[in-house]
Each structure stands twice: as structure tokens, then as C-alpha cells.
PDB file of N, CA and C in Angstrom:
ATOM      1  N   UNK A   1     -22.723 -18.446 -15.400  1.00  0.00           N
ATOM      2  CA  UNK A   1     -22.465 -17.267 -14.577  1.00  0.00           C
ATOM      3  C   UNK A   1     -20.968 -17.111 -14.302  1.00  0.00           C
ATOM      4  N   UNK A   2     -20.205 -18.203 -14.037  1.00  0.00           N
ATOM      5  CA  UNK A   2     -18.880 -18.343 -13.532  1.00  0.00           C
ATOM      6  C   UNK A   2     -18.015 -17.778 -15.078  1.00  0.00           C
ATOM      7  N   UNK A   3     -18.752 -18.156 -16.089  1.00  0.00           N
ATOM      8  CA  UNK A   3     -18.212 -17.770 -17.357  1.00  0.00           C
ATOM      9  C   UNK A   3     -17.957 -16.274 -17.552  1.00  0.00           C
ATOM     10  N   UNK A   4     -19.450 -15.576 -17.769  1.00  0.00           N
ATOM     11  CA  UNK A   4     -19.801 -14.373 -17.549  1.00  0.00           C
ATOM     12  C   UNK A   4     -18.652 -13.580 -16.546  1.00  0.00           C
ATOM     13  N   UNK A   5     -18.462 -13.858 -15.369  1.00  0.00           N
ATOM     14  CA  UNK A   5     -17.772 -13.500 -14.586  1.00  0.00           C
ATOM     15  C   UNK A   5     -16.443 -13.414 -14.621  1.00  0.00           C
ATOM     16  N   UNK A   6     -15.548 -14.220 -15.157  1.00  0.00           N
ATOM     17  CA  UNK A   6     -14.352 -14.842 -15.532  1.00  0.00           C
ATOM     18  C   UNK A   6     -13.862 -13.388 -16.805  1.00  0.00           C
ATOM     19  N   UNK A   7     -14.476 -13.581 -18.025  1.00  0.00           N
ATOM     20  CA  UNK A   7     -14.266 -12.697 -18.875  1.00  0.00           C
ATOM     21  C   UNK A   7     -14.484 -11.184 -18.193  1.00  0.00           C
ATOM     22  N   UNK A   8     -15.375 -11.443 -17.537  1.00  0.00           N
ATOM     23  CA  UNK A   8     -15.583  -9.490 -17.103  1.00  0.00           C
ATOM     24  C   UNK A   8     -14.277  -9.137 -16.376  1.00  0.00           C
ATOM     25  N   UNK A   9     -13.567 -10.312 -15.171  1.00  0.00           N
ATOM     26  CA  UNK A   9     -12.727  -9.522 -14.960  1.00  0.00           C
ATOM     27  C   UNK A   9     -11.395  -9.737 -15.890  1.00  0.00           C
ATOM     28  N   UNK A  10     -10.920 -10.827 -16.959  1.00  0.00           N
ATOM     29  CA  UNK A  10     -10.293 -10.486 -17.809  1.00  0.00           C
ATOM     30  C   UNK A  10     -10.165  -9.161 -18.640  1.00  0.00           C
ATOM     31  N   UNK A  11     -11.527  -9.045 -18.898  1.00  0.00           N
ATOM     32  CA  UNK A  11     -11.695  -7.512 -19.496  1.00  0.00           C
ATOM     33  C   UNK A  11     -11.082  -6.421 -18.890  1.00  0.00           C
ATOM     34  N   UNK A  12     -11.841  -6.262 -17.363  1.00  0.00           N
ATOM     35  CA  UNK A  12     -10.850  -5.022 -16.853  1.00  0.00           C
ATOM     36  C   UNK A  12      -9.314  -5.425 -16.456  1.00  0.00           C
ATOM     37  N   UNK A  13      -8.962  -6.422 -16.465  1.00  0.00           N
ATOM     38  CA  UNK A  13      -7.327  -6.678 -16.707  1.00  0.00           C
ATOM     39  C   UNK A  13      -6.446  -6.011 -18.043  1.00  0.00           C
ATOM     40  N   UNK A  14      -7.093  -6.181 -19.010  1.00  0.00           N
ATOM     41  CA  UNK A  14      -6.802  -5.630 -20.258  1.00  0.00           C
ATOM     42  C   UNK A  14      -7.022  -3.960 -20.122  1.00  0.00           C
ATOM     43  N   UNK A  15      -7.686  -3.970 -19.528  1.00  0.00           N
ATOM     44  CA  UNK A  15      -8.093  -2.154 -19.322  1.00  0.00           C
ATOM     45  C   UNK A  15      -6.988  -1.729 -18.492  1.00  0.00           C
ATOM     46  N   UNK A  16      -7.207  -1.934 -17.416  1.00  0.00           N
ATOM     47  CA  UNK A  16      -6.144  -1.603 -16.772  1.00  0.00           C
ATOM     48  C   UNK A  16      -4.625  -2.005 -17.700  1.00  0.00           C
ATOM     49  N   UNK A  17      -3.992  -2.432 -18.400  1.00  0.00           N
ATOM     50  CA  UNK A  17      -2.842  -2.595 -19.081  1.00  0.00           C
ATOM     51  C   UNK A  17      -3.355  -1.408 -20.055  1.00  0.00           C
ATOM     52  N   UNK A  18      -3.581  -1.280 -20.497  1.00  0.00           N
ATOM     53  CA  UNK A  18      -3.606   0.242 -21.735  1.00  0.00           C
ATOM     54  C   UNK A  18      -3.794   1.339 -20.611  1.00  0.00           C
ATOM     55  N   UNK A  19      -4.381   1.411 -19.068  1.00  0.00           N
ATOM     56  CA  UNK A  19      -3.727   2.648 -18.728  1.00  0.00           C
ATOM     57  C   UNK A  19      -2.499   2.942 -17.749  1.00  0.00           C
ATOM     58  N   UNK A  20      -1.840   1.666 -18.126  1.00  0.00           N
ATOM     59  CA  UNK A  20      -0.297   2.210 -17.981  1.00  0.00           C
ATOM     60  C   UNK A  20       0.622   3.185 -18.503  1.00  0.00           C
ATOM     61  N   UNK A  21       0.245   3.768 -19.861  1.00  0.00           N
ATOM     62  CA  UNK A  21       0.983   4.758 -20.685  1.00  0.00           C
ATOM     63  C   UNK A  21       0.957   6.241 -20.243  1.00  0.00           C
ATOM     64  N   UNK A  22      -0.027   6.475 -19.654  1.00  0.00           N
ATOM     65  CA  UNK A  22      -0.010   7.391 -19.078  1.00  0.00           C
ATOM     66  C   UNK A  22       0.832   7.932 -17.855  1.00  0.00           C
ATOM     67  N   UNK A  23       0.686   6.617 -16.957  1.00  0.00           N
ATOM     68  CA  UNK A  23       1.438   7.028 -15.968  1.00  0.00           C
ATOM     69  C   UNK A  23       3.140   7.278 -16.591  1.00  0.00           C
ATOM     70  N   UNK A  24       3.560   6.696 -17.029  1.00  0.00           N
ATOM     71  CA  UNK A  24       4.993   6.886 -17.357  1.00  0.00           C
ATOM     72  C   UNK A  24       5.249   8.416 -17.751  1.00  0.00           C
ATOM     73  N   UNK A  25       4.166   9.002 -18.268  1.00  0.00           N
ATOM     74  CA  UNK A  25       4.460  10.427 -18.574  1.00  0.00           C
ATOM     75  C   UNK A  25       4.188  11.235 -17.264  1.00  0.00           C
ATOM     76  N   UNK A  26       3.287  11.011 -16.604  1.00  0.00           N
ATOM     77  CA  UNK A  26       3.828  11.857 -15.321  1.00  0.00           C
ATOM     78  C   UNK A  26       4.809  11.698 -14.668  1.00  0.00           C
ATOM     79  N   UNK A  27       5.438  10.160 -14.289  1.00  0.00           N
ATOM     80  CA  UNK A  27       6.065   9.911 -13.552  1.00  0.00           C
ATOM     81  C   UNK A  27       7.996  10.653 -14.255  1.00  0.00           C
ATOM     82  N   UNK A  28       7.495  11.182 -16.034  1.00  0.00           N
ATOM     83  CA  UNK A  28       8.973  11.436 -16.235  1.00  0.00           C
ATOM     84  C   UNK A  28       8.344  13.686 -15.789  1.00  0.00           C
ATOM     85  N   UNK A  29       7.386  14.062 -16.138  1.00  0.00           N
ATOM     86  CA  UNK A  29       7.107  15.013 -15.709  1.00  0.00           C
ATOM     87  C   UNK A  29       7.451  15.413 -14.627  1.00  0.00           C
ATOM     88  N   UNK A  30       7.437  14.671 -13.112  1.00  0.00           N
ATOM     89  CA  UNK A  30       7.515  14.787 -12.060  1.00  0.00           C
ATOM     90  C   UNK A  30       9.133  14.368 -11.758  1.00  0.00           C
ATOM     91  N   UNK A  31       9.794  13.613 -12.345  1.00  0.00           N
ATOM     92  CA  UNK A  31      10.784  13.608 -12.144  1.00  0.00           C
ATOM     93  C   UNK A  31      12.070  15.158 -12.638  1.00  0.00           C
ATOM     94  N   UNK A  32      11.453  15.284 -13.996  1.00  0.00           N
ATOM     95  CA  UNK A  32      11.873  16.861 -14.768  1.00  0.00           C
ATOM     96  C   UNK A  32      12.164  17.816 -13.944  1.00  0.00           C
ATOM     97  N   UNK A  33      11.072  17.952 -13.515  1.00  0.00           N
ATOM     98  CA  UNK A  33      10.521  19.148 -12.238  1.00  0.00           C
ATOM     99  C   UNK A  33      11.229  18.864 -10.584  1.00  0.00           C
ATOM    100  N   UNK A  34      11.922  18.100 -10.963  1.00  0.00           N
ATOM    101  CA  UNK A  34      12.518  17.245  -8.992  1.00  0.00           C
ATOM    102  C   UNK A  34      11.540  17.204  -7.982  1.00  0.00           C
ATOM    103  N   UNK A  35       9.938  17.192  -8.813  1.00  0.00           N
ATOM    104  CA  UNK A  35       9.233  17.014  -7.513  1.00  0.00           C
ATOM    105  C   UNK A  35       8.969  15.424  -6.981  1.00  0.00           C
ATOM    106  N   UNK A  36       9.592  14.693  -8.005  1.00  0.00           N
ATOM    107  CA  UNK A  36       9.527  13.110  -7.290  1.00  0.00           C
ATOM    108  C   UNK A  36      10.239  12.525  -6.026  1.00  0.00           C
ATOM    109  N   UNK A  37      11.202  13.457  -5.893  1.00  0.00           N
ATOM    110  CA  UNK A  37      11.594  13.247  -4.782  1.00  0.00           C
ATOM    111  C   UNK A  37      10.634  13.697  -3.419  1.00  0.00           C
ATOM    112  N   UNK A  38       9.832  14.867  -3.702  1.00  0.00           N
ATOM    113  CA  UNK A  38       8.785  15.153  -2.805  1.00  0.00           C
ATOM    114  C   UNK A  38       7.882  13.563  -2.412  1.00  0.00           C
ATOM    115  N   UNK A  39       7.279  12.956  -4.065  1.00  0.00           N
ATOM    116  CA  UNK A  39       6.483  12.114  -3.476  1.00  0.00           C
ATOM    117  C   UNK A  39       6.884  11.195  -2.817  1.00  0.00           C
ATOM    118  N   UNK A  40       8.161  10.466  -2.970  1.00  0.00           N
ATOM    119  CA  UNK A  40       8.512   9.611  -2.466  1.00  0.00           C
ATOM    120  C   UNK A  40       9.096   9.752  -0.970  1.00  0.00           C
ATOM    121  N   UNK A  41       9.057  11.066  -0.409  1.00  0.00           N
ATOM    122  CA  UNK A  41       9.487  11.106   1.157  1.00  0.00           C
ATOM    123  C   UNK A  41       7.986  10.952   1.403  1.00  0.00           C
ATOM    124  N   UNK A  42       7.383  11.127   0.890  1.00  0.00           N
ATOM    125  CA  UNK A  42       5.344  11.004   1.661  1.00  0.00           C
ATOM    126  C   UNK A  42       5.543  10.137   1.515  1.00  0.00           C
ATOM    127  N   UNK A  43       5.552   8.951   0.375  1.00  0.00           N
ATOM    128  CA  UNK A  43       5.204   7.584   0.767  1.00  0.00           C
ATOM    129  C   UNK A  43       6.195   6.863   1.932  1.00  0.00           C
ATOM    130  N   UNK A  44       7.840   7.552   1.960  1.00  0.00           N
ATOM    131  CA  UNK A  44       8.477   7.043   3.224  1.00  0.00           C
ATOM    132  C   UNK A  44       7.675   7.607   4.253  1.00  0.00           C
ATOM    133  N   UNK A  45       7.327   8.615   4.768  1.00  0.00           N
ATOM    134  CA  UNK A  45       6.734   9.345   5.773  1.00  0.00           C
ATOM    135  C   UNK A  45       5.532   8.292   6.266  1.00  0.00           C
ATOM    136  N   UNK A  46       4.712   8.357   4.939  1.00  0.00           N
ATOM    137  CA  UNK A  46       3.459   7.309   5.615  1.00  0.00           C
ATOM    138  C   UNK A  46       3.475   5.595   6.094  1.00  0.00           C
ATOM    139  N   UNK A  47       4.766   5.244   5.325  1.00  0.00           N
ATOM    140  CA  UNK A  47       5.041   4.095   5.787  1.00  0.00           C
ATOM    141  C   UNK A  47       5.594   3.507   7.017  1.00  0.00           C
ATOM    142  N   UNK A  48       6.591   4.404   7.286  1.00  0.00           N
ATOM    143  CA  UNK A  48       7.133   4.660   9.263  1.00  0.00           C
ATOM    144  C   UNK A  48       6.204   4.863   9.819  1.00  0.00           C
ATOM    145  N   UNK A  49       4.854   5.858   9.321  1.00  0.00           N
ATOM    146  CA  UNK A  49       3.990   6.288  10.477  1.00  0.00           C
ATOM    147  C   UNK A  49       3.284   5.039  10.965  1.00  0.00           C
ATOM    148  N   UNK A  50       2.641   3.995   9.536  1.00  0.00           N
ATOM    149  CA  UNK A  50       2.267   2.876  10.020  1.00  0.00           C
ATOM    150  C   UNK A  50       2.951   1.664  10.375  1.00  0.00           C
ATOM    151  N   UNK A  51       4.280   1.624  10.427  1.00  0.00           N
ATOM    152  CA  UNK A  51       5.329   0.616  10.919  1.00  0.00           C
ATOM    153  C   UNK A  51       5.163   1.103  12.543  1.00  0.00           C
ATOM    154  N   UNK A  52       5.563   2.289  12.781  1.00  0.00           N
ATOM    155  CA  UNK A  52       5.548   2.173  14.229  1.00  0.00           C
ATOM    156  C   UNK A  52       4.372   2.633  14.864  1.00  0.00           C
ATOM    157  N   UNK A  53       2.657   2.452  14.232  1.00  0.00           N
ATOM    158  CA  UNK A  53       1.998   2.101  14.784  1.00  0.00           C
ATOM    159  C   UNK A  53       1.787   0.898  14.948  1.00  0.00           C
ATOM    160  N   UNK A  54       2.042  -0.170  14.039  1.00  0.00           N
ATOM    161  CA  UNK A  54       2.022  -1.676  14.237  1.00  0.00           C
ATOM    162  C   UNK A  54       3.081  -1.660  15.223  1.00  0.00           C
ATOM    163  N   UNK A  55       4.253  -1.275  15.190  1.00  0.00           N
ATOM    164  CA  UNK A  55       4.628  -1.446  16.493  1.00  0.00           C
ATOM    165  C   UNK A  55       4.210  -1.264  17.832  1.00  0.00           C
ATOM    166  N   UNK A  56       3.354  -0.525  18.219  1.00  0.00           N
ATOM    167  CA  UNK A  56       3.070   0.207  18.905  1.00  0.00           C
ATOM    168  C   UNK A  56       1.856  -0.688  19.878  1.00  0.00           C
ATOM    169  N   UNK A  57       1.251  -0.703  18.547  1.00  0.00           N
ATOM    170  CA  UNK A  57      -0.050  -1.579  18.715  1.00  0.00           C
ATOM    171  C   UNK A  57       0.292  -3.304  19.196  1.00  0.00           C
ATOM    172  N   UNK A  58       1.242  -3.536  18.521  1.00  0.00           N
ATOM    173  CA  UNK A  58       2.282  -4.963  18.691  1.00  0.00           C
ATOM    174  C   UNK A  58       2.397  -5.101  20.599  1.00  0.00           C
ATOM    175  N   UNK A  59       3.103  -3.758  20.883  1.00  0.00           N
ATOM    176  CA  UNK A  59       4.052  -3.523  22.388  1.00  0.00           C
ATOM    177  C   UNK A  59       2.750  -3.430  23.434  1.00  0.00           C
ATOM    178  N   UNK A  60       1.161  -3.058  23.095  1.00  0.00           N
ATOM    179  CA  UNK A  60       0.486  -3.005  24.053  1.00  0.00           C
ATOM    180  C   UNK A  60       0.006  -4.435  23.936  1.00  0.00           C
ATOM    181  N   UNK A  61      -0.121  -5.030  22.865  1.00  0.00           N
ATOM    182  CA  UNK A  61      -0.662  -6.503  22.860  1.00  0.00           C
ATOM    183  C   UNK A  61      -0.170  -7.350  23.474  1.00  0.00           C
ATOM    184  N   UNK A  62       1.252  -7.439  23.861  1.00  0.00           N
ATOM    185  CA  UNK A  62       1.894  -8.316  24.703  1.00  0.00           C
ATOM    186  C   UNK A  62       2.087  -7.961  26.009  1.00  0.00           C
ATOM    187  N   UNK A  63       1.448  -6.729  26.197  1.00  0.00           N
ATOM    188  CA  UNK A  63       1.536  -5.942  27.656  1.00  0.00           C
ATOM    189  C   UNK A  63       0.110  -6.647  27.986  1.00  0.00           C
ATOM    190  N   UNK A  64      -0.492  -6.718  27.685  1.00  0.00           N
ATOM    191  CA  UNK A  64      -2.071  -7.372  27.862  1.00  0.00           C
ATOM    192  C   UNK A  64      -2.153  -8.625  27.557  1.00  0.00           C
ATOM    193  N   UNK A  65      -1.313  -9.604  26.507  1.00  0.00           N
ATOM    194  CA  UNK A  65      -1.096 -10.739  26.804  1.00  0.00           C
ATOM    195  C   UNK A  65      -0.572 -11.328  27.993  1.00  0.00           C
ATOM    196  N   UNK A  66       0.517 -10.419  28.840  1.00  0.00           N
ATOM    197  CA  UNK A  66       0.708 -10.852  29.928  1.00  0.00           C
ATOM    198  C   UNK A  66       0.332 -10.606  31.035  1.00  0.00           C
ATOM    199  N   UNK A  67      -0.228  -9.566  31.218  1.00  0.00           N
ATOM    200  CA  UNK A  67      -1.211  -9.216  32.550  1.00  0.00           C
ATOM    201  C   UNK A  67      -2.240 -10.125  32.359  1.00  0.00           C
ATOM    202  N   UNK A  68      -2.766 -10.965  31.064  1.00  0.00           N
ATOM    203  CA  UNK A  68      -3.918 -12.095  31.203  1.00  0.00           C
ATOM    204  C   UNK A  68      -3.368 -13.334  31.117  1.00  0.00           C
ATOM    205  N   UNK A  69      -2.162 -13.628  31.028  1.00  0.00           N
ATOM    206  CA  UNK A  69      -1.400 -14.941  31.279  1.00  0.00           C
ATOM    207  C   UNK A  69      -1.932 -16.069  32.376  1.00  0.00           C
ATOM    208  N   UNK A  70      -2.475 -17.005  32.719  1.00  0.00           N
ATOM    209  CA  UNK A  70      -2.525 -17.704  33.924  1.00  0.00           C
ATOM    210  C   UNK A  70      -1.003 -17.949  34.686  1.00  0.00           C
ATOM    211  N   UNK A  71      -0.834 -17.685  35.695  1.00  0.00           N
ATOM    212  CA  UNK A  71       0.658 -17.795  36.333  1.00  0.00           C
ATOM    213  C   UNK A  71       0.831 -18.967  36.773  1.00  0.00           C
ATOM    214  N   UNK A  72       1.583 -20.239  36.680  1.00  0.00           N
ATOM    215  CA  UNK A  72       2.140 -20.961  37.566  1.00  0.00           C
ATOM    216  C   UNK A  72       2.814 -21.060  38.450  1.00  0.00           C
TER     217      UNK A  72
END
């Protein structure tokens, strides 16, 4: 079974490598067109949004770590 298993996901490893060729042609398409600069402010955009929710989420956790602190 461990065999069976092993090759299957070798297999889709190999798959996935032959559909790399593709992407390179959009990615020069999208560059042609200057809309790559579009995608790449979304992926900055979405990445701040979740940095300073981990922050965020970070700043109430230690607000509640210390209101449950035992005090000496």
C-alpha cells in the first residue's frame, strides 16, 4: 500500500512539472499588457491585510494574557 501510494504521488509530481509551461506564457502576456503590475499590488494588498490582522489578533492576545495573569 505504502508502495502504491509513494508512486501515485510521484506521479502527480511529474504532472505538475509539465504544467509549468504554460504559466510562463501568461505570466509574459500579462506582463506585455502592464497588467502584472495590477496583480502584484493584490497580492501586496492581501498580504498587509493579513499581517495586520495577525497583528491585531497578536495585540488582543496579550491584552487577555494579562488581564488573566495571576498577580504577585
Amino acid at each position: 500500500m505504502k508502495k502504491i501510494l509513494f508512486s501515485l504521488i510521484l506521479m502527480f509530481a511529474t504532472i505538475q512539472l509539465f504544467a509549468q509551461d504554460n504559466g510562463v506564457e501568461m505570466a509574459d502576456t500579462l506582463r506585455s499588457n502592464g497588467k502584472i503590475y495590477v496583480v502584484v499590488a493584490c497580492i501586496v494588498i492581501i498580504l498587509l491585510g493579513l499581517l495586520a490582522y495577525l497583528f491585531s489578533i497578536d495585540k488582543r492576545l496579550k491584552k487577555i494574557e494579562k488581564e488573566n495573569s495571576p498577580k504577585n
